[in-house]
C-alpha atoms as a PDB file:
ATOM      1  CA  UNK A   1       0.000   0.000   0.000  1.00  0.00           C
ATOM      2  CA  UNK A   2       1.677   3.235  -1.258  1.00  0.00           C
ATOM      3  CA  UNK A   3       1.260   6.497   0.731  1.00  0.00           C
ATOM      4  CA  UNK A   4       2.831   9.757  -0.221  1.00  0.00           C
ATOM      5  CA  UNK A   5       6.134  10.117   1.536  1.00  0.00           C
ATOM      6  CA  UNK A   6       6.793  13.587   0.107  1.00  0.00           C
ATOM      7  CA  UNK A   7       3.343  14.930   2.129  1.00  0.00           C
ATOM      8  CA  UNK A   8       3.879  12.732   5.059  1.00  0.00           C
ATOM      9  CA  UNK A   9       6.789  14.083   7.045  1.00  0.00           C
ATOM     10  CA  UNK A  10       7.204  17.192   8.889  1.00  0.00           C
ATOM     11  CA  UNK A  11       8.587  20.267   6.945  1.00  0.00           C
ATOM     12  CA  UNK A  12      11.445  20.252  10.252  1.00  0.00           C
ATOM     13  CA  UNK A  13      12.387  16.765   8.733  1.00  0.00           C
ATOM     14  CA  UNK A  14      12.475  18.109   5.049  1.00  0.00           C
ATOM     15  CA  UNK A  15      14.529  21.378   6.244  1.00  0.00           C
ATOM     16  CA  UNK A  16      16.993  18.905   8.118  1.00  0.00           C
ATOM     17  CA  UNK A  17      17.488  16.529   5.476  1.00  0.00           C
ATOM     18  CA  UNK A  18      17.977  19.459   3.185  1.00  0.00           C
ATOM     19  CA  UNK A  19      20.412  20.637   5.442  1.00  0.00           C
ATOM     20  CA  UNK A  20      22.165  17.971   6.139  1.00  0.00           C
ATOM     21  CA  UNK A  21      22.344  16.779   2.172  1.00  0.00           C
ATOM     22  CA  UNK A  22      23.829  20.265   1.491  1.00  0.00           C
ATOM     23  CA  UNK A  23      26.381  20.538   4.446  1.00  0.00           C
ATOM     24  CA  UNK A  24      27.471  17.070   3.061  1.00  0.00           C
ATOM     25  CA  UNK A  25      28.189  18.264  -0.496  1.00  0.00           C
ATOM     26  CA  UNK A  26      30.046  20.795   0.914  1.00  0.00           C
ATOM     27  CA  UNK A  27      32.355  18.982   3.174  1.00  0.00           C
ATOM     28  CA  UNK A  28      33.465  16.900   0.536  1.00  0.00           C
ATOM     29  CA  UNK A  29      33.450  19.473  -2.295  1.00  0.00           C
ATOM     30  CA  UNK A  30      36.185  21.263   0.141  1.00  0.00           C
ATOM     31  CA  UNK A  31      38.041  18.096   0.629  1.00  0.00           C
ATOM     32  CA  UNK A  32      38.090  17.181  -3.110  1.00  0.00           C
ATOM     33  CA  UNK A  33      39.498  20.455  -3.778  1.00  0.00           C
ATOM     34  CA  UNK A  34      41.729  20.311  -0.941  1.00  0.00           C
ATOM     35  CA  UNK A  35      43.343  17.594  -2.573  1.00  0.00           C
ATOM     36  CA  UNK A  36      43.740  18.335  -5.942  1.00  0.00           C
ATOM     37  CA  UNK A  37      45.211  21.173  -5.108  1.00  0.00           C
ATOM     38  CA  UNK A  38      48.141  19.493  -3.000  1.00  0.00           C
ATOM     39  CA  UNK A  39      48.447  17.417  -5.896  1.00  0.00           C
ATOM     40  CA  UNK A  40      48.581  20.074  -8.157  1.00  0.00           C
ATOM     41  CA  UNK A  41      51.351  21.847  -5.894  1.00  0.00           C
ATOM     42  CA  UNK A  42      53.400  18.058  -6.125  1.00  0.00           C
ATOM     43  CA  UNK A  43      53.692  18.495  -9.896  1.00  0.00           C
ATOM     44  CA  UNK A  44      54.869  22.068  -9.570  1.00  0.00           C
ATOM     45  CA  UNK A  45      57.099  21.037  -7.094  1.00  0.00           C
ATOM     46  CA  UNK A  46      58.953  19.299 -10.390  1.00  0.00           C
ATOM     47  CA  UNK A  47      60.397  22.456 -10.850  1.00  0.00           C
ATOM     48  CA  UNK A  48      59.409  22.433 -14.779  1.00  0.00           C
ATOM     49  CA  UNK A  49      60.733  26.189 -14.941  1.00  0.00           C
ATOM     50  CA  UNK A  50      62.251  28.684 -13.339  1.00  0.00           C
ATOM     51  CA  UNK A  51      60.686  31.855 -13.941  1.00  0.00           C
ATOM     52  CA  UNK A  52      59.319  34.104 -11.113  1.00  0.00           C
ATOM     53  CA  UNK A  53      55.763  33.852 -12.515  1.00  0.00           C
ATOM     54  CA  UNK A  54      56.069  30.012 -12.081  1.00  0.00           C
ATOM     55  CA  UNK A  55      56.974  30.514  -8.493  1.00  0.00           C
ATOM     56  CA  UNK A  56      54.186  32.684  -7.599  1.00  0.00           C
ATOM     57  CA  UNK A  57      51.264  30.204  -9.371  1.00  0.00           C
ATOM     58  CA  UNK A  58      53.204  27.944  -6.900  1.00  0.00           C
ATOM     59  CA  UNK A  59      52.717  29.641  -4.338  1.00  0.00           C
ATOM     60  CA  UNK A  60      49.151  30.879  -4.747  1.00  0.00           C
ATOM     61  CA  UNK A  61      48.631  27.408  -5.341  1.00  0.00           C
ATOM     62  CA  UNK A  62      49.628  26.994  -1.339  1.00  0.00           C
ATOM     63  CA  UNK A  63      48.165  29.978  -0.504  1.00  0.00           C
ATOM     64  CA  UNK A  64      44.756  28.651  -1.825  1.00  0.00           C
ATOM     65  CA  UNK A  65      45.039  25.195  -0.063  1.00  0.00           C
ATOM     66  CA  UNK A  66      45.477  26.689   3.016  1.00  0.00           C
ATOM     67  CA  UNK A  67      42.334  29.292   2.565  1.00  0.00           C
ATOM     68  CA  UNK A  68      40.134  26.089   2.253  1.00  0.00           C
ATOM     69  CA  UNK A  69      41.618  24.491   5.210  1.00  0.00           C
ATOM     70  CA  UNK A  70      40.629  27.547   7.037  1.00  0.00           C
ATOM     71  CA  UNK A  71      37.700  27.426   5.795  1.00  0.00           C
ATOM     72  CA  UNK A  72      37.100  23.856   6.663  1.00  0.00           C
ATOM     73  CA  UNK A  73      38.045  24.541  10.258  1.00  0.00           C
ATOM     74  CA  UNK A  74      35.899  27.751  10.057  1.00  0.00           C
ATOM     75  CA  UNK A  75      32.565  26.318   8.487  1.00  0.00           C
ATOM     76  CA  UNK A  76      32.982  23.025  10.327  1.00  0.00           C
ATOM     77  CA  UNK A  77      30.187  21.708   7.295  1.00  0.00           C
ATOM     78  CA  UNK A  78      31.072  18.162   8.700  1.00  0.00           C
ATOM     79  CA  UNK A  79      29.510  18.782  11.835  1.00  0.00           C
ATOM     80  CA  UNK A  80      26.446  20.391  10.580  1.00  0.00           C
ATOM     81  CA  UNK A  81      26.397  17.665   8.244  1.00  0.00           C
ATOM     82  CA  UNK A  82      26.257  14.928  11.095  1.00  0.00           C
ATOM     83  CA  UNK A  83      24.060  17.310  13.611  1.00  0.00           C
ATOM     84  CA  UNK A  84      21.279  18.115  10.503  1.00  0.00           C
ATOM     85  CA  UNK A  85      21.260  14.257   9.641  1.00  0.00           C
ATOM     86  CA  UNK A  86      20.844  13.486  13.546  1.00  0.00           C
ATOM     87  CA  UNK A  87      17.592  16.088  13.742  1.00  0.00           C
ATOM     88  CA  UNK A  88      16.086  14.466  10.676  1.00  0.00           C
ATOM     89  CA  UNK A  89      16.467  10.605  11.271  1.00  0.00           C
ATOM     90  CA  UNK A  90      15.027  11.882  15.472  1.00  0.00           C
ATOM     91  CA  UNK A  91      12.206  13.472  13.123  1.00  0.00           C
ATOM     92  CA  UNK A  92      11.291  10.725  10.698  1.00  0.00           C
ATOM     93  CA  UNK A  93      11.219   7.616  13.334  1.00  0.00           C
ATOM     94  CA  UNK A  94       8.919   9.698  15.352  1.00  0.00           C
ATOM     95  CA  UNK A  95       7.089  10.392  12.489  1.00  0.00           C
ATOM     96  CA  UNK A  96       6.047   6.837  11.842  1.00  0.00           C
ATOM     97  CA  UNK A  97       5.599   6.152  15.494  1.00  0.00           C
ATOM     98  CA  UNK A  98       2.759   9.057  14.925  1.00  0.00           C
ATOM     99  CA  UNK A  99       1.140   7.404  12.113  1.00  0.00           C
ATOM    100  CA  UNK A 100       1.464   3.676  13.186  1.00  0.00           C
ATOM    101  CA  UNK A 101      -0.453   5.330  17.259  1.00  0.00           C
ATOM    102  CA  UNK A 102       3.106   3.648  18.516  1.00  0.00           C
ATOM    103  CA  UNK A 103       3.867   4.648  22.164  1.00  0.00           C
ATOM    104  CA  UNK A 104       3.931   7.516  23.369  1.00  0.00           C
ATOM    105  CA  UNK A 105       1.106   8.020  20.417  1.00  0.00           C
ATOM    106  CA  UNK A 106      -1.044   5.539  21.242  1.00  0.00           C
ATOM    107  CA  UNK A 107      -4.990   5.836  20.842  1.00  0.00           C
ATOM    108  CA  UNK A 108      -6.679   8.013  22.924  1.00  0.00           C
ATOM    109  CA  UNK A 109      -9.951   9.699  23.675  1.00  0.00           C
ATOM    110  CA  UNK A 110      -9.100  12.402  21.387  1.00  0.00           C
ATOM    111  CA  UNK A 111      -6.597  13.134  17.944  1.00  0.00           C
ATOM    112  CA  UNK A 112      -5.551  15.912  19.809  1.00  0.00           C
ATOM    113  CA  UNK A 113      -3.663  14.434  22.645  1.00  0.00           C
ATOM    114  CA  UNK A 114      -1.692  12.161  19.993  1.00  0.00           C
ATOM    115  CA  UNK A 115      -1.451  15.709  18.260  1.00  0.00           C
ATOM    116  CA  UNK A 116      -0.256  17.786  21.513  1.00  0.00           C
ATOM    117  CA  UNK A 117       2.527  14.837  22.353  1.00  0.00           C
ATOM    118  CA  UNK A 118       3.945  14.533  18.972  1.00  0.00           C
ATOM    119  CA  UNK A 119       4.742  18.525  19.002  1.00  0.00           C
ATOM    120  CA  UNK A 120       6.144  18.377  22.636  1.00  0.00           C
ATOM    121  CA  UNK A 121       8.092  15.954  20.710  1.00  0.00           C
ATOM    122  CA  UNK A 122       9.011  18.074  18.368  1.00  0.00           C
ATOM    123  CA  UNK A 123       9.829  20.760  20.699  1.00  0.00           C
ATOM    124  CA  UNK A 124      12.099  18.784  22.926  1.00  0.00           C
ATOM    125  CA  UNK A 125      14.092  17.805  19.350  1.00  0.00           C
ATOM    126  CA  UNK A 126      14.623  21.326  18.554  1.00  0.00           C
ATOM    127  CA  UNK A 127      15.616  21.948  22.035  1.00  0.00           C
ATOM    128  CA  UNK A 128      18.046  19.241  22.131  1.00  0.00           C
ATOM    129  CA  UNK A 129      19.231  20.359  18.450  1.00  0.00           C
ATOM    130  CA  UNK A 130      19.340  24.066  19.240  1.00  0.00           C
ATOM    131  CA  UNK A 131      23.068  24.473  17.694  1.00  0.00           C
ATOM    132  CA  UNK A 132      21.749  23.508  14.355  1.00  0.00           C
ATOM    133  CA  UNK A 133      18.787  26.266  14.228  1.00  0.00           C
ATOM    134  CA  UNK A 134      20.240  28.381  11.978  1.00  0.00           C
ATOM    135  CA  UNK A 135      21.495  25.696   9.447  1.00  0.00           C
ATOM    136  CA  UNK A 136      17.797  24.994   8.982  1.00  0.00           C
ATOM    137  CA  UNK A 137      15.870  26.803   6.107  1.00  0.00           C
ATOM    138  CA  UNK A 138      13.241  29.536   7.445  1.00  0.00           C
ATOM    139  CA  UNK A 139      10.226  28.284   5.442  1.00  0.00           C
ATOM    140  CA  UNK A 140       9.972  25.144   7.500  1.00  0.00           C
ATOM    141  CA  UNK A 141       8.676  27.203  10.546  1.00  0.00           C
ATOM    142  CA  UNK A 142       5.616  28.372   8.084  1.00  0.00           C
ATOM    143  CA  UNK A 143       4.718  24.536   6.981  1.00  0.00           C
ATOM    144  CA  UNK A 144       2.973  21.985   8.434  1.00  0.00           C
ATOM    145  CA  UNK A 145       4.497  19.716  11.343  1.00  0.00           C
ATOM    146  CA  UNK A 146       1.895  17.400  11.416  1.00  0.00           C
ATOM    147  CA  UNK A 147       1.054  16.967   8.000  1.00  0.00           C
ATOM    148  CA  UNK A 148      -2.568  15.349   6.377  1.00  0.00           C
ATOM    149  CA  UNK A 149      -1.007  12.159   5.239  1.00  0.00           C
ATOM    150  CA  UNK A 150      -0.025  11.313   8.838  1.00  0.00           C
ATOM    151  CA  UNK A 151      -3.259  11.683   9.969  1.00  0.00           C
ATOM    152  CA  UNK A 152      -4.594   9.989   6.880  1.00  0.00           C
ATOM    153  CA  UNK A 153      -2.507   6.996   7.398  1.00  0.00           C
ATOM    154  CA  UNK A 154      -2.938   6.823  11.146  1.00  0.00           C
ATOM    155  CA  UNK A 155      -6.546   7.218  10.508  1.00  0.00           C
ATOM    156  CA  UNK A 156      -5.899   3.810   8.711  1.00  0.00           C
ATOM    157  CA  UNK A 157      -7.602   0.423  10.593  1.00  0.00           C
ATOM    158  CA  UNK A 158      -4.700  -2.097  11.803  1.00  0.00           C
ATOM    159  CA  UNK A 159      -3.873  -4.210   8.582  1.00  0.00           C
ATOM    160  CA  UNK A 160      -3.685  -1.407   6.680  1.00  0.00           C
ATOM    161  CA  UNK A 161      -1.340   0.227   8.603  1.00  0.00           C
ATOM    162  CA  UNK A 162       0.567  -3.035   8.591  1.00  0.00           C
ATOM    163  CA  UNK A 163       0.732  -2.854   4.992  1.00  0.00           C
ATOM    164  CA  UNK A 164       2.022   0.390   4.841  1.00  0.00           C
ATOM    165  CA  UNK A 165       4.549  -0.062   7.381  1.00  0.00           C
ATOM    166  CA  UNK A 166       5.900  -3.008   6.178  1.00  0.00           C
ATOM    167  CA  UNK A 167       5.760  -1.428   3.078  1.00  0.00           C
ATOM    168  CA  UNK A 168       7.006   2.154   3.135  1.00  0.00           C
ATOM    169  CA  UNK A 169       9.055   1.850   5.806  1.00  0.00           C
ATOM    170  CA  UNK A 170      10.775  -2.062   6.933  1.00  0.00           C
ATOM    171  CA  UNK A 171      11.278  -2.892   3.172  1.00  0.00           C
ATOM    172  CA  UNK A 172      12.058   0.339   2.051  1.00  0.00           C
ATOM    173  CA  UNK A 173      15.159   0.309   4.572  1.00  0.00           C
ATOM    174  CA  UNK A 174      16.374  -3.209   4.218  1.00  0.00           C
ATOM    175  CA  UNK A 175      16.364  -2.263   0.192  1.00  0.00           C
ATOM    176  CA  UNK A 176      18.368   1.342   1.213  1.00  0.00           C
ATOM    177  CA  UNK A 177      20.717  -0.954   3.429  1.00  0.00           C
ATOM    178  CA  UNK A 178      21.361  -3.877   1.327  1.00  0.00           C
ATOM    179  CA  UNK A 179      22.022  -0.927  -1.625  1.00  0.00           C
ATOM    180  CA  UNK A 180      24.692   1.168   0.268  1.00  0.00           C
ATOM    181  CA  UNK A 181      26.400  -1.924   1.632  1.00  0.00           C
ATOM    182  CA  UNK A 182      26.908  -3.361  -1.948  1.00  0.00           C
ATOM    183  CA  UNK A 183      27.572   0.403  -3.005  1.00  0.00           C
ATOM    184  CA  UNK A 184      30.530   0.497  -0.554  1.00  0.00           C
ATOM    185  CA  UNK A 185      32.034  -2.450  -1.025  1.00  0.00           C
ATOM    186  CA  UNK A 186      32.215  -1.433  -4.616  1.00  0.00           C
ATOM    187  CA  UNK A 187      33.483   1.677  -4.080  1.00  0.00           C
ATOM    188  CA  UNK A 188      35.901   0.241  -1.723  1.00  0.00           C
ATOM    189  CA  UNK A 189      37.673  -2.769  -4.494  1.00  0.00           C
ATOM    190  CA  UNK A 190      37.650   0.494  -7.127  1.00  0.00           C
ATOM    191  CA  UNK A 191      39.555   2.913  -4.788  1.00  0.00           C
ATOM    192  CA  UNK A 192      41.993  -0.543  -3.545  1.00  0.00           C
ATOM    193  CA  UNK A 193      42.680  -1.075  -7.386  1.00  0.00           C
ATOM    194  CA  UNK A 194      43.212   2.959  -7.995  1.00  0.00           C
ATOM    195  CA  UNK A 195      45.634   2.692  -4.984  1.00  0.00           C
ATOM    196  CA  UNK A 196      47.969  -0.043  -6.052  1.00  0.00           C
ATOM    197  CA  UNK A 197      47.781   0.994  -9.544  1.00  0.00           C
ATOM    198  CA  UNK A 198      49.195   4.210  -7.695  1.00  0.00           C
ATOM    199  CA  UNK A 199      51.799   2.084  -5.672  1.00  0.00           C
ATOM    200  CA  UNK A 200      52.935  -0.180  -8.837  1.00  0.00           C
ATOM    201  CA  UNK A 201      53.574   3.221 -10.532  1.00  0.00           C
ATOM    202  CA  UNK A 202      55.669   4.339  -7.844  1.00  0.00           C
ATOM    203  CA  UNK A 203      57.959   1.687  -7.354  1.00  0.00           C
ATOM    204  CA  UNK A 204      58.349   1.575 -10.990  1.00  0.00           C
ATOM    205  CA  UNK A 205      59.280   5.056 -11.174  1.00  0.00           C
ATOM    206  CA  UNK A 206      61.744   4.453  -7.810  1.00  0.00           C
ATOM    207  CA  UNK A 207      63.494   1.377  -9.847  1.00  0.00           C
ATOM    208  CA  UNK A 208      63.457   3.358 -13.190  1.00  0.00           C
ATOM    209  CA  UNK A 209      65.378   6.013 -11.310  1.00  0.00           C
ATOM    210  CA  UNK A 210      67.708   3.540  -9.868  1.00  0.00           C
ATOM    211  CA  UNK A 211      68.542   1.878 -13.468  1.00  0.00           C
ATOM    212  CA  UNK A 212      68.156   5.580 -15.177  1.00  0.00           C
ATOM    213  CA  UNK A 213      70.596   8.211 -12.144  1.00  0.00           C
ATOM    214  CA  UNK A 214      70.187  10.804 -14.675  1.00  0.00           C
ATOM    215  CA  UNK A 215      66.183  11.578 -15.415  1.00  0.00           C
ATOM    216  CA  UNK A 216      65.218  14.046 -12.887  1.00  0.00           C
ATOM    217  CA  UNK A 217      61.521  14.761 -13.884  1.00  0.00           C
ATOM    218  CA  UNK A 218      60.209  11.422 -11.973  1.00  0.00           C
ATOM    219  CA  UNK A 219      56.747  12.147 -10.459  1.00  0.00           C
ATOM    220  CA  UNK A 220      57.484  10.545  -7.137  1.00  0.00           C
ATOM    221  CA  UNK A 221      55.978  13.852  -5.243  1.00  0.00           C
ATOM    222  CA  UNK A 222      52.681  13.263  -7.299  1.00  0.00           C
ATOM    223  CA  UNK A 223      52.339  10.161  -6.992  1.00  0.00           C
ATOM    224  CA  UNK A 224      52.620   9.964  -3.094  1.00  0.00           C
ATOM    225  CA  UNK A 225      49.909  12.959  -2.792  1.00  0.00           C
ATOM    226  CA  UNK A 226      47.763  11.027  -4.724  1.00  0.00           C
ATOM    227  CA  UNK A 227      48.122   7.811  -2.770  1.00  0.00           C
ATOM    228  CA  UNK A 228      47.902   9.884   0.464  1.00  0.00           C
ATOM    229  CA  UNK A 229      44.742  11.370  -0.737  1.00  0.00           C
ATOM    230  CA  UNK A 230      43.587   8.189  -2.075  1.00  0.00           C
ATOM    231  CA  UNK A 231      44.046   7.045   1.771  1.00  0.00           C
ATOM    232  CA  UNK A 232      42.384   9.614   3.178  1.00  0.00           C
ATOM    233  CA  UNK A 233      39.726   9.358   0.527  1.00  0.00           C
ATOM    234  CA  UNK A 234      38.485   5.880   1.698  1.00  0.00           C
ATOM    235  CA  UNK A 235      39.259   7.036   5.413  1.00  0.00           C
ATOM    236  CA  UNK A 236      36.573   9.430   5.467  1.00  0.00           C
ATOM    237  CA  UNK A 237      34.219   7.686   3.399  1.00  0.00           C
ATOM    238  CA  UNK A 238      34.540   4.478   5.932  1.00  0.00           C
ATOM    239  CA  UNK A 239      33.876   2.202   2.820  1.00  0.00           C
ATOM    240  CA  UNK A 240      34.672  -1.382   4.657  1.00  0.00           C
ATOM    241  CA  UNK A 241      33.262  -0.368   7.819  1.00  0.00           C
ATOM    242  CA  UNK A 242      29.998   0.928   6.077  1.00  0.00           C
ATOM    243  CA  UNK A 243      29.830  -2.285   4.349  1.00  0.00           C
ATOM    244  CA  UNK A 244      30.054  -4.570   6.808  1.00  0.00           C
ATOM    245  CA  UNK A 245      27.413  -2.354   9.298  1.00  0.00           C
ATOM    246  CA  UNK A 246      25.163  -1.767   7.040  1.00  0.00           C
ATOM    247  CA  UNK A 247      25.039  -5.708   5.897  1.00  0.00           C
ATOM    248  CA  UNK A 248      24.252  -6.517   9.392  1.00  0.00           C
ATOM    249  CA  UNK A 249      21.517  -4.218   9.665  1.00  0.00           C
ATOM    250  CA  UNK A 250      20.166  -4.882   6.241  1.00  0.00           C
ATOM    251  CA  UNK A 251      20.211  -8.895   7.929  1.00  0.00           C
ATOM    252  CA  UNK A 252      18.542  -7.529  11.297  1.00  0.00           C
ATOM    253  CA  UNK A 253      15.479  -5.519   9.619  1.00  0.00           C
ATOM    254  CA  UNK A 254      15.219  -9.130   7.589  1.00  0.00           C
ATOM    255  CA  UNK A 255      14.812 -10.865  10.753  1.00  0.00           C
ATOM    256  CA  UNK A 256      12.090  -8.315  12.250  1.00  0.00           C
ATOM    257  CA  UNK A 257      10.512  -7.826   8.732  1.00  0.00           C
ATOM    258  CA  UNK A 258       9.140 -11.299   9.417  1.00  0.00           C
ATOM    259  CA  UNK A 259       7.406 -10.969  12.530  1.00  0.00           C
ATOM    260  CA  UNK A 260       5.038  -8.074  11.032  1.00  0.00           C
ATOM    261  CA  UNK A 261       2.982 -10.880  10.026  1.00  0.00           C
ATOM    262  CA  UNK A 262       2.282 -12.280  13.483  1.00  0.00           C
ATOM    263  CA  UNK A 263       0.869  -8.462  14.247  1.00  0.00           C
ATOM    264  CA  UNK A 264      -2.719  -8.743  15.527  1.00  0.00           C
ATOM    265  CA  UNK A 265      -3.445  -6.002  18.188  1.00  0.00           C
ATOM    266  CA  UNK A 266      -2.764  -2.672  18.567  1.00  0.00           C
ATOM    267  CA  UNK A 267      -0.517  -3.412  21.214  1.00  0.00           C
ATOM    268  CA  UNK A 268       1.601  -5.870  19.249  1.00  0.00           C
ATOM    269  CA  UNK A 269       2.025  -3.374  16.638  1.00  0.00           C
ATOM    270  CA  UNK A 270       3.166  -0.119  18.956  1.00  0.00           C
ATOM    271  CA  UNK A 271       5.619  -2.479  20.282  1.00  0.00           C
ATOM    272  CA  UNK A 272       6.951  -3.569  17.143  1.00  0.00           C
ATOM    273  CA  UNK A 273       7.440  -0.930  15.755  1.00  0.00           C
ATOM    274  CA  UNK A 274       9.523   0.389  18.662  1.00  0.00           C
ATOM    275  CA  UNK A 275      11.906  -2.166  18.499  1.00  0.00           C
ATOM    276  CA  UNK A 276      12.160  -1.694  14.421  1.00  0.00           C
ATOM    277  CA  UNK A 277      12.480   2.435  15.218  1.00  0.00           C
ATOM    278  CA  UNK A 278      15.106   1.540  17.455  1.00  0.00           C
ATOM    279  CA  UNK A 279      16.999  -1.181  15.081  1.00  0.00           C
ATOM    280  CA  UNK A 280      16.825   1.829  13.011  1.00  0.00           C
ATOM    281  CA  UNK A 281      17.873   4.553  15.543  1.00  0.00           C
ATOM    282  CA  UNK A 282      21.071   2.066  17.172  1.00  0.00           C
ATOM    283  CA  UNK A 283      22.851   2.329  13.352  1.00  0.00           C
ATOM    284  CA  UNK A 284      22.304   5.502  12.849  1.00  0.00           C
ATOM    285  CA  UNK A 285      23.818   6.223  16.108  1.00  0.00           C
ATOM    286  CA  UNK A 286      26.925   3.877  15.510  1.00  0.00           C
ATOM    287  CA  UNK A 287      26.923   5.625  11.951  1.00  0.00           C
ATOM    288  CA  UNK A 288      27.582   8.984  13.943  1.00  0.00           C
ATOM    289  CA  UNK A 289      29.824   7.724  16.310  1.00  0.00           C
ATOM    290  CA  UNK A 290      32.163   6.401  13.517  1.00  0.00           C
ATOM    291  CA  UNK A 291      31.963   9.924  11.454  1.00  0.00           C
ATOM    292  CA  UNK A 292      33.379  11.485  14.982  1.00  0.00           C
ATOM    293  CA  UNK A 293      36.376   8.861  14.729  1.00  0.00           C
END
């Protein structure tokens, strides 16, 4: 049973995941850039001339490195990156505690108590979260918090819910798990082959050099910026690690996936989908634990 996840969540979680997407791009742009110039500044280091103009696009080469470090350590995008992401994945597994009356949402006499605890919710997020406040766009204070497809879908009888949760929510996360855990491990046998490709080079170069004394344009510098950066590279994109977590949690929401089916009481289905929230909750957790190593 579909539902329309672009209406259902909060417009904080949209402005967080916004945030949190764009702080990402930037961290990494800056890093990217970081590198190539170092690696650009390795080649000039060649000495290929000897002119003062040469040694002044070497040294604004430098000079430019070091203004994006700054700026790195200035901007800190990594740990609005990290904070945004931890506001919006708080956001979105209360969200579907809302709309499956989880605990502390559970049925009650009125909508409006469900209504009043999901914004003291809300409220005690953005408290918690107050560092990020101005990383987060202004137009989600004019939106809707509690939006008409979570009351639609909460207004849904049990098996429907079911449907939808098992749905739009278990499967859809064992699919995004099982994805970025094959993703990474790819990643990770591409950047291994890049690096020894890198290596081979070198020590060809390094036994060239020993068999040719008199070639003095050898690309040594280059090439170990380019293996350092390839290091670094897969250091802060956590390839292996990612693949191996996110297998295991891809294998865990397979296990509780199952026992969905066994559902059939309100009271069986508020407490399973606490435990699945908090499956969900514990990697994303260890996820931000391991970005802060």
């Amino acid at each position: 049973m579909s539902i329309d996840k672009d209406a259902l969540y909060p417009a904080l979680y949209k402005a967080a995941d916004k945030a949190s997407n764009d702080a990402q791009k930037r961290y990494l742009l800056l890093i990217k850039v970081e590198f190539s110039l170092l690696f650009i500044a390795a080649v000039l280091a060649m000495d290929w001339a000897q002119s003062k103009t040469y040694y002044v696009l070497y040294a604004i080469v430098f000079i430019l490195a070091t203004l994006i470090f700054f700026t790195r350590l200035a901007l800190k995008p990594e740990q609005n990156w990290y904070q945004c992401r931890s506001l919006a994945e708080s956001i979105k597994t209360s969200t579907w505690r809302y709309v499956m009356r989880s605990e502390p949402f559970v049925d009650s006499t009125s909508i409006n108590i469900a209504r009043a605890e999901f914004r003291n919710l809300l409220r005690e997020i953005l408290r918690t979260n107050s560092r990020i406040g101005a990383k987060i766009s202004d137009s989600s204070s004019a939106e809707d918090q509690i939006t008409e497809e979570m009351d639609r879908v909460r207004r849904q009888d049990l098996e429907q819910r079911k449907q939808v949760y098992k749905e739009n929510r278990i499967s859809e996360q064992q699919i995004w798990y099982t994805g970025k855990a094959a993703d990474n491990k790819l990643s990770f046998y591409k950047w291994s082959i890049l690096l020894a490709i890198v290596y081979t080079a070198a020590i060809t170069l390094v036994l060239w050099k020993i068999a040719e004394p008199q070639w003095d344009k050898m690309p040594i510098y280059p090439l170990i910026v380019l293996a350092t950066a390839i290091v670094g590279w897969m250091q802060i994109k956590k390839f292996n690690e990612l693949t191996s977590s996110y297998t295991l949690t891809a294998i865990e929401i397979g296990i509780i996936k199952g026992k969905i089916d066994e559902v059939d009481e309100e009271a069986e289905l508020s407490e399973f989908v606490n435990e699945a929230e908090l499956a969900f909750s514990r990697e994303h957790t260890q996820w931000v634990a391991r970005q802060h190593d």
